[in-house]
Protein backbone atom coordinates (compact mmCIF):
# COMPACT_ATOMS: atom_id res chain seq x y z
CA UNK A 1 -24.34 -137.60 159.30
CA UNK A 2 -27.32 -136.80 157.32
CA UNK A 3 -27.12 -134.21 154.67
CA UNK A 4 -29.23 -131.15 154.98
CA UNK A 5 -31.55 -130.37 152.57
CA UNK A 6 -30.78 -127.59 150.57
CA UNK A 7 -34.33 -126.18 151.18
CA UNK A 8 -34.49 -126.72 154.61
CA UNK A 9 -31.20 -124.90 154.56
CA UNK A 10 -32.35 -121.79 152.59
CA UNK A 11 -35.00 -121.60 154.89
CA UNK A 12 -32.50 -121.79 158.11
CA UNK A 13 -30.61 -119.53 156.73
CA UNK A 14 -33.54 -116.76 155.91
CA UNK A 15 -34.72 -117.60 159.67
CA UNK A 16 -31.14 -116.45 161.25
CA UNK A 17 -31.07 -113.53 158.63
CA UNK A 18 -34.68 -112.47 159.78
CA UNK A 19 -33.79 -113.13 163.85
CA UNK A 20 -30.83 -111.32 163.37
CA UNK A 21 -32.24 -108.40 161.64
CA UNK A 22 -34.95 -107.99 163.99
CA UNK A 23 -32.62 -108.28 167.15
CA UNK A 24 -30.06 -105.51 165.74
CA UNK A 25 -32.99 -103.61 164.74
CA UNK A 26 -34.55 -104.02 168.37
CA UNK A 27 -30.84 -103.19 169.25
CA UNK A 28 -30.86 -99.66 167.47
CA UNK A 29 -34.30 -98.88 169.06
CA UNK A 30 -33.40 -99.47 172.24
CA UNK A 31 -30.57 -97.16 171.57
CA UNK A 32 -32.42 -94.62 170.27
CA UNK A 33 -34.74 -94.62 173.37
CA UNK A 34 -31.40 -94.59 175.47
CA UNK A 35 -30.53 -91.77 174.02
CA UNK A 36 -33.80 -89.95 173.82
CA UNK A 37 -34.37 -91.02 177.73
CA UNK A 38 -30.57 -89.34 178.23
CA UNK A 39 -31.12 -86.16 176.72
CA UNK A 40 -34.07 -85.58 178.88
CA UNK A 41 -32.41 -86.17 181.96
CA UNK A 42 -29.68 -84.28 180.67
CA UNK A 43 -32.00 -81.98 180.02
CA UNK A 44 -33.62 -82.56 183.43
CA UNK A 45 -30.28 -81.75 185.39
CA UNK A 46 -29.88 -78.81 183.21
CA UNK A 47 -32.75 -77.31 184.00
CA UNK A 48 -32.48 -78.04 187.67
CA UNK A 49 -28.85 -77.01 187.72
CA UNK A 50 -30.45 -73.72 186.34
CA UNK A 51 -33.29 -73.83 189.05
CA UNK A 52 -30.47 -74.51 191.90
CA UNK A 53 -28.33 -70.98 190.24
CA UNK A 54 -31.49 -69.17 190.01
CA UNK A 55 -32.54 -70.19 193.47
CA UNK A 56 -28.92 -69.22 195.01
CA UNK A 57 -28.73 -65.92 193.13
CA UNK A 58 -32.66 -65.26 194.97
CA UNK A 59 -31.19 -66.16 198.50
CA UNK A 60 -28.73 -63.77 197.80
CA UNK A 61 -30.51 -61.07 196.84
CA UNK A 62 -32.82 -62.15 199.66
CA UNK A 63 -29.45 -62.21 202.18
CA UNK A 64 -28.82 -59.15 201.49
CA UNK A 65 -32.13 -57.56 201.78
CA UNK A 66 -32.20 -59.39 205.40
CA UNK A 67 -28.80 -57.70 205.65
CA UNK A 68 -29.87 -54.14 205.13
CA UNK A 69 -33.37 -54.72 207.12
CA UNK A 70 -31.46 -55.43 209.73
CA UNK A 71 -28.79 -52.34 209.36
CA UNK A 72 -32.08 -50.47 209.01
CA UNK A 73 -33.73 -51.60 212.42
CA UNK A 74 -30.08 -51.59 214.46
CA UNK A 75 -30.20 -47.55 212.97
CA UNK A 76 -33.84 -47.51 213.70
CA UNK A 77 -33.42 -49.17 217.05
CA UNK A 78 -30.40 -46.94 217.76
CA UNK A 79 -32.83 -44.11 216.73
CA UNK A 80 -35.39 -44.96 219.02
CA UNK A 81 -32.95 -45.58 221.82
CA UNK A 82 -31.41 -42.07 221.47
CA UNK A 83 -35.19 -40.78 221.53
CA UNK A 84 -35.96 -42.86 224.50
CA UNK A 85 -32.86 -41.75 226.29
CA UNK A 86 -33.77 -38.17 225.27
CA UNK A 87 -37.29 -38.23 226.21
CA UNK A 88 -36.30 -39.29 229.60
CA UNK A 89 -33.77 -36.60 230.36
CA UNK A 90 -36.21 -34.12 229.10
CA UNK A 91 -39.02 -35.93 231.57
CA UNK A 92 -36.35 -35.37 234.56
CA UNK A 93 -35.77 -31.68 233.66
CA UNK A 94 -39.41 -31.19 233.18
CA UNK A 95 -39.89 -32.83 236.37
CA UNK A 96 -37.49 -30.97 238.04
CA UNK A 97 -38.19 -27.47 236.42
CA UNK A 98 -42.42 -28.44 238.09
CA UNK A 99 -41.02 -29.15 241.64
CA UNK A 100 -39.07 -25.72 241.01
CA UNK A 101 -42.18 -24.16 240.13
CA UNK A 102 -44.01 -25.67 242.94
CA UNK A 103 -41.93 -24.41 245.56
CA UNK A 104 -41.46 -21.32 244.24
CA UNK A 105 -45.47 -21.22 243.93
CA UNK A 106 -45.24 -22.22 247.76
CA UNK A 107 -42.70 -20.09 248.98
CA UNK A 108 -44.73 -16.96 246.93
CA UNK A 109 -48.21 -18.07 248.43
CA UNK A 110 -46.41 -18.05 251.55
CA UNK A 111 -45.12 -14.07 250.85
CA UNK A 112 -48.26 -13.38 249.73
CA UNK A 113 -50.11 -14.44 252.83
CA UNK A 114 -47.32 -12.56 255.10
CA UNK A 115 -48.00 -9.60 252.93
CA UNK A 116 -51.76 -9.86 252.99
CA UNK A 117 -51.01 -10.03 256.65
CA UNK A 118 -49.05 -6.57 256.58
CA UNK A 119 -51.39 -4.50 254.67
CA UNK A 120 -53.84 -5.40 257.08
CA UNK A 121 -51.69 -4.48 259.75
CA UNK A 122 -50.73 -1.49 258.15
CA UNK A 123 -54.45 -0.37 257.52
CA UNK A 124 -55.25 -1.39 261.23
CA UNK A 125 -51.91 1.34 262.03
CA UNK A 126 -53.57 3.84 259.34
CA UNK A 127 -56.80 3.95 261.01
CA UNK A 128 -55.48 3.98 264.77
CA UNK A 129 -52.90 7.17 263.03
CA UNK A 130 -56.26 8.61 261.39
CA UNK A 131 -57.78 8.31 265.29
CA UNK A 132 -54.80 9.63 267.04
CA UNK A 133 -54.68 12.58 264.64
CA UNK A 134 -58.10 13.44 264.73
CA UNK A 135 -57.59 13.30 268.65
CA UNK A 136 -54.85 15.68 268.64
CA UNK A 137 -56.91 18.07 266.23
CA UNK A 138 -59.19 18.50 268.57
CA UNK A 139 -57.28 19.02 271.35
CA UNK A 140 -54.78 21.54 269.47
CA UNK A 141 -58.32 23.18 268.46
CA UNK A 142 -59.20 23.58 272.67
CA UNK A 143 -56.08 24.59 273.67
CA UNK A 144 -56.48 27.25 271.31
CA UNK A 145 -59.93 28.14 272.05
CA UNK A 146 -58.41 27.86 275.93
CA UNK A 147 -55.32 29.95 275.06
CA UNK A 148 -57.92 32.83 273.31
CA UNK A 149 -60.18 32.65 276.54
CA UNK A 150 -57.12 32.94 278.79
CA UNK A 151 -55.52 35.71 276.38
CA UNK A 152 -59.85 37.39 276.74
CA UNK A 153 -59.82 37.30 280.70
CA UNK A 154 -56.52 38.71 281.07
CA UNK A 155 -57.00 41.55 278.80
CA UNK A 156 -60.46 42.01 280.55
CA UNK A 157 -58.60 41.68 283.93
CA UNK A 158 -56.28 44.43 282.47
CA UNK A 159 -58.94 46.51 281.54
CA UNK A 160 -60.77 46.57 285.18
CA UNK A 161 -58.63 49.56 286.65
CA UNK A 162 -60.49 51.47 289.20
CA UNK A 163 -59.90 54.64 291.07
CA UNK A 164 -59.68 55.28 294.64
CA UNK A 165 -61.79 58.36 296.82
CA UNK A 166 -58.57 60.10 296.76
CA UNK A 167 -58.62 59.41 292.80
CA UNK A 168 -55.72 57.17 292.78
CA UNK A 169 -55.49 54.80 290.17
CA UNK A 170 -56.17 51.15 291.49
CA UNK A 171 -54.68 48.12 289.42
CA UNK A 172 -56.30 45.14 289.12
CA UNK A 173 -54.00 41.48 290.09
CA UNK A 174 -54.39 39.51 287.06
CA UNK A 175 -51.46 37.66 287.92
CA UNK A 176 -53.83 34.58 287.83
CA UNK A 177 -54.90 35.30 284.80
CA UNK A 178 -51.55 35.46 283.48
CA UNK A 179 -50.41 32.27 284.54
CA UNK A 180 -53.79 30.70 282.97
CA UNK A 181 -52.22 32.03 279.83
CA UNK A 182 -48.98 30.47 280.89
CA UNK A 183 -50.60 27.60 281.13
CA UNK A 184 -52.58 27.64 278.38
CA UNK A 185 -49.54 28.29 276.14
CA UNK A 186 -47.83 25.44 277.50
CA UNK A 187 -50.90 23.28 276.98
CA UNK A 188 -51.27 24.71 273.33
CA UNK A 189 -47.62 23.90 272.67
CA UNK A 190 -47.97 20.32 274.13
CA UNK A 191 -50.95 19.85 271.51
CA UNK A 192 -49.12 21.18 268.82
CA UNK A 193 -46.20 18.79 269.59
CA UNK A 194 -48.98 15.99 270.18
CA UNK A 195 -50.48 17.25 266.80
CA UNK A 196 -47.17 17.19 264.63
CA UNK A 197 -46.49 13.62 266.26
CA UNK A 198 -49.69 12.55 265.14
CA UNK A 199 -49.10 13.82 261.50
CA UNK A 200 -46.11 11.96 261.55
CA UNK A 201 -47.31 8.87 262.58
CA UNK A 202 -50.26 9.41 259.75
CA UNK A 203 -47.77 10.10 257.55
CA UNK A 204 -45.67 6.57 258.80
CA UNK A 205 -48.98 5.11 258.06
CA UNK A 206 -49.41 5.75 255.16
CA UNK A 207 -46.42 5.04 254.08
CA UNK A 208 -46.33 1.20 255.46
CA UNK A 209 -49.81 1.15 253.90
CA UNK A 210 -48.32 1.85 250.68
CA UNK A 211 -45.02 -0.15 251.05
CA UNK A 212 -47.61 -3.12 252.42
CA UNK A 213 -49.97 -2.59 249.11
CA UNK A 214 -46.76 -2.75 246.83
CA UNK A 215 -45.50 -5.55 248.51
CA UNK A 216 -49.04 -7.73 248.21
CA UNK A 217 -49.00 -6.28 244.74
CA UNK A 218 -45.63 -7.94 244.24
CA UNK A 219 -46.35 -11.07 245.77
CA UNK A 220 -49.58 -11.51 244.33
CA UNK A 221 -48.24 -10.85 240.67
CA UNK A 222 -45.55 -13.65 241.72
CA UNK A 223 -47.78 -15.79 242.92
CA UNK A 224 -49.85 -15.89 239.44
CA UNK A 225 -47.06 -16.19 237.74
CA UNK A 226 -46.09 -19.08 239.62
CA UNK A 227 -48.79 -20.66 239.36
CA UNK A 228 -48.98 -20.06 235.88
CA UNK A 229 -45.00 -21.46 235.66
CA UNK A 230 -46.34 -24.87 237.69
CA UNK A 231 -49.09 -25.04 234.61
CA UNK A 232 -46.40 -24.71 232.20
CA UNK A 233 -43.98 -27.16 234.23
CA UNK A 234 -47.05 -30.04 234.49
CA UNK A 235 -47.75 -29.88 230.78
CA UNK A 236 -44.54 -29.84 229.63
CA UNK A 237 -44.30 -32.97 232.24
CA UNK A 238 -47.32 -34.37 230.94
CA UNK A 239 -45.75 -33.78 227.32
CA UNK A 240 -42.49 -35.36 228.07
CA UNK A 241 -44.13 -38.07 229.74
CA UNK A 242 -46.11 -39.07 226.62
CA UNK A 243 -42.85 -38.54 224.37
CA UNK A 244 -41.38 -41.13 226.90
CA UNK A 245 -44.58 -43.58 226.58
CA UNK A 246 -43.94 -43.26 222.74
CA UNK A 247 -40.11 -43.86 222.81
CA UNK A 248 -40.60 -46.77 224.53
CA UNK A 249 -43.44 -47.95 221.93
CA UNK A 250 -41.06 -47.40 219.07
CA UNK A 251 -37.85 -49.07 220.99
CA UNK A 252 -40.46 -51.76 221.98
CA UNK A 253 -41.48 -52.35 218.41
CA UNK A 254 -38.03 -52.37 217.07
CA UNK A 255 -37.10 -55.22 219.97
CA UNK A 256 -39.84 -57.02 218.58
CA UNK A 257 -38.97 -57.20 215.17
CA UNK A 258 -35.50 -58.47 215.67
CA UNK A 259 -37.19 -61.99 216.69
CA UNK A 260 -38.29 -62.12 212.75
CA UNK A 261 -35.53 -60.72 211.16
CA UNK A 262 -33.20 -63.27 213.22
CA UNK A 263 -36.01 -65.80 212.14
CA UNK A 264 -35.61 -65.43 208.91
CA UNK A 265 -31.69 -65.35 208.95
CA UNK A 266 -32.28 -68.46 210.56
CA UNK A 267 -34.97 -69.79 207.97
CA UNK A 268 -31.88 -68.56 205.14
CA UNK A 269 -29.70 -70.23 206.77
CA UNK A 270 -31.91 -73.29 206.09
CA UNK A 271 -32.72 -72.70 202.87
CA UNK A 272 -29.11 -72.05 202.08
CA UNK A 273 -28.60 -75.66 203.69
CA UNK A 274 -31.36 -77.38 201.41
CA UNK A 275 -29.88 -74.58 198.31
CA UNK A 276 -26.70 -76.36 198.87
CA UNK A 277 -28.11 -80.05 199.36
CA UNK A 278 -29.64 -79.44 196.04
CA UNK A 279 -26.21 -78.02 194.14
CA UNK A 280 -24.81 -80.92 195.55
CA UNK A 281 -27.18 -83.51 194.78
CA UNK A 282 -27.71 -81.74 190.90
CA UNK A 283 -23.86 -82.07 190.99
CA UNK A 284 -23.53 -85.43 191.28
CA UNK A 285 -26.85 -86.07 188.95
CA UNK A 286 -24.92 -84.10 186.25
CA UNK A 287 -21.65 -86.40 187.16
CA UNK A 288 -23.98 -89.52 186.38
CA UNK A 289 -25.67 -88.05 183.84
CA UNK A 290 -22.07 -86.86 182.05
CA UNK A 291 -21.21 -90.43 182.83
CA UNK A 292 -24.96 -92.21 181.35
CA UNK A 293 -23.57 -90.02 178.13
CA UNK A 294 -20.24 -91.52 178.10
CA UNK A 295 -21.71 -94.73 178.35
CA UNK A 296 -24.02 -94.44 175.80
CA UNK A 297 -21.56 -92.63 173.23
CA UNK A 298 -19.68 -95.70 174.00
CA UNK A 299 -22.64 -98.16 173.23
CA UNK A 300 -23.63 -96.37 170.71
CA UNK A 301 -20.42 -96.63 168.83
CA UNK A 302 -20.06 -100.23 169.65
CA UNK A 303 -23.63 -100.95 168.80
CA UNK A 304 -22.61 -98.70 165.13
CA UNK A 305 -19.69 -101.24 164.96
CA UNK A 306 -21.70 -104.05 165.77
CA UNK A 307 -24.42 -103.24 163.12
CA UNK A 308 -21.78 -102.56 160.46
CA UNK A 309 -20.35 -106.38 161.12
CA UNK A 310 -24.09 -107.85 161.32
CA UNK A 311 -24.82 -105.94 157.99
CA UNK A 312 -21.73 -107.08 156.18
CA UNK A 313 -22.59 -110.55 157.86
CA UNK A 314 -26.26 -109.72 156.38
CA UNK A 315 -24.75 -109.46 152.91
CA UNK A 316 -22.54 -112.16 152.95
CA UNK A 317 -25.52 -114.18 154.50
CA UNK A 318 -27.68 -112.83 151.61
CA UNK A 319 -24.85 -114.22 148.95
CA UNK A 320 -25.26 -117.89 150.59
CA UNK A 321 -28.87 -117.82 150.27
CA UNK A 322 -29.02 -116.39 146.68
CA UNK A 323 -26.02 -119.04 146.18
CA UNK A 324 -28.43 -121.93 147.57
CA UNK A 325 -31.35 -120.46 145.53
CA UNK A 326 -29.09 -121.42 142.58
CA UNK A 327 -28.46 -124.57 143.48
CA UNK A 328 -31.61 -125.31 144.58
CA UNK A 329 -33.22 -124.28 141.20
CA UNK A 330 -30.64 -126.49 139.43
CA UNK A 331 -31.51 -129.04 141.69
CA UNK A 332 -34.83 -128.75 140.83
């Protein structure tokens, strides 16, 4: 075999110093941007691990706000359905307290009319007593004025005594005249009792009249207020009807908002899935990452190792080749 030249040696030698140099050089920067590139994504799934907590403690807070929006709308709904349930029992009694007033409103035109009715009656009776009194006035006046010219003839009948030739008083027979006064008394008494009957019946008269006037007074007062208690009755209807209308808005709007709030439980529910998804998946990048770290503490050290055994290989290298730099000057 041919010998090597010690030159040509030297410079083999320098070349495998240099090429190893430069590959355990290349070795530590590749390590170094290992481990740069590691701490970012450790880093990386720190931060996101932080973004994944700070995300779960939001849904949280934002479950429980959902939570107590929709305590508040079950008490508003409640709320609403207590009003609605009010307004219409206070629409049926109002309802019920107008057909009250209506009938009674009927049933006191109805008086009133029957009482309108009676007065007139009673004012026809008045004037037919005024009539029949007047009537027996006048005829209680004649058979007085009879009675006097009956009581007039008889005392002039009474008065007409005449004497005979022979001087004898003569008597005249006023027995008719007498029994016109009997006659005329009895006539005169009959007036008198037609007279007093007709005073009476004024008197009746009157007295329906006035009974029949108090009575229309009655009713008619009744009837106003009647009709003023059917006014009362159909706005109070009218008012419970639009407290109804509104109950039923507010219970209407409360039935519509449970769609959303149930929308966005559901839409939580989601994002709790995805939240989760995310933990999980940040989980297992942390495992890989804690693992990349192992793995590169362990490269690392064996790369440190490595480099220790290539330098003390460098410096025993370096020894040969000042050794052959020796030689080869002696040689020279």
């Amino acid at each position: 075999m041919d010998m090597i030249e010690p030159g040509r040696l030297i410079a083999l030698l320098e070349d495998v110093k240099y090429r190893h140099y430069d590959s355990r050089q290349a070795l530590l920067e590749v390590m170094e941007t290992l481990g740069t590139v590691q701490h970012l994504l450790e880093d990386g799934v720190s931060e996101a691990m932080r973004r994944v907590s700070d995300a779960t403690a939001d849904l949280h807070d934002a479950r429980q706000r959902v939570r107590r929006w929709n305590d508040d709308l079950d008490a508003v709904h409640a709320a609403a359905q207590s009003a609605c349930d009010d307004a219409d029992a206070q629409d049926m009694r109002a309802r019920n307290v107008r057909g009250r007033a209506d009938t009674m409103l009927q049933h006191w035109r109805l008086q009133l009319s029957n009482a309108v009715a009676a007065r007139i009656t009673a004012q026809t009776a008045l004037t037919a007593a005024q009539g029949r009194k007047l009537q027996a006035d006048t005829a209680l006046g004649e058979a007085h004025s009879r009675l006097d010219n009956a009581y007039a003839a008889l005392s002039a009948c009474e008065s007409d005594i005449r004497y005979d030739l022979e001087g004898r008083v003569i008597y005249p027979n006023c027995s008719g005249y007498s029994s016109n006064v009997y006659a005329a008394q009895s006539n005169l008494k009959y007036a008198q009792s037609e007279a007093n009957n007709a005073a009476w019946a004024l008197n009746t008269a009157n007295q329906e009249l006035n009974r029949a006037q108090g009575h229309e007074q009655t009713c008619t007062s009744r009837h106003m207020q009647a009709e003023h208690a059917l006014v009362v009755a159909q706005s109070a209807c009218a008012s419970a009807g639009r407290a109804v209308a509104a109950a039923r808005v507010a219970l209407s709007c409360a039935d519509d908002v449970y769609p959303l709030v149930h929308e966005m439980e559901r839409l939580l529910v989601v994002t709790r899935e995805h939240v989760n998804l995310c933990t999980s998946q940040a989980s297992i990048a942390r495992s890989r990452v804690d693992e990349g770290m192992q793995q590169f503490h362990t490269t690392h050290t064996d790369a440190t190792t490595n480099g220790q055994d290539a330098a003390r290989m460098d410096d025993r290298l370096l020894e040969k080749v000042e050794l052959m730099q020796k030689f080869d000057n002696r040689t020279l």
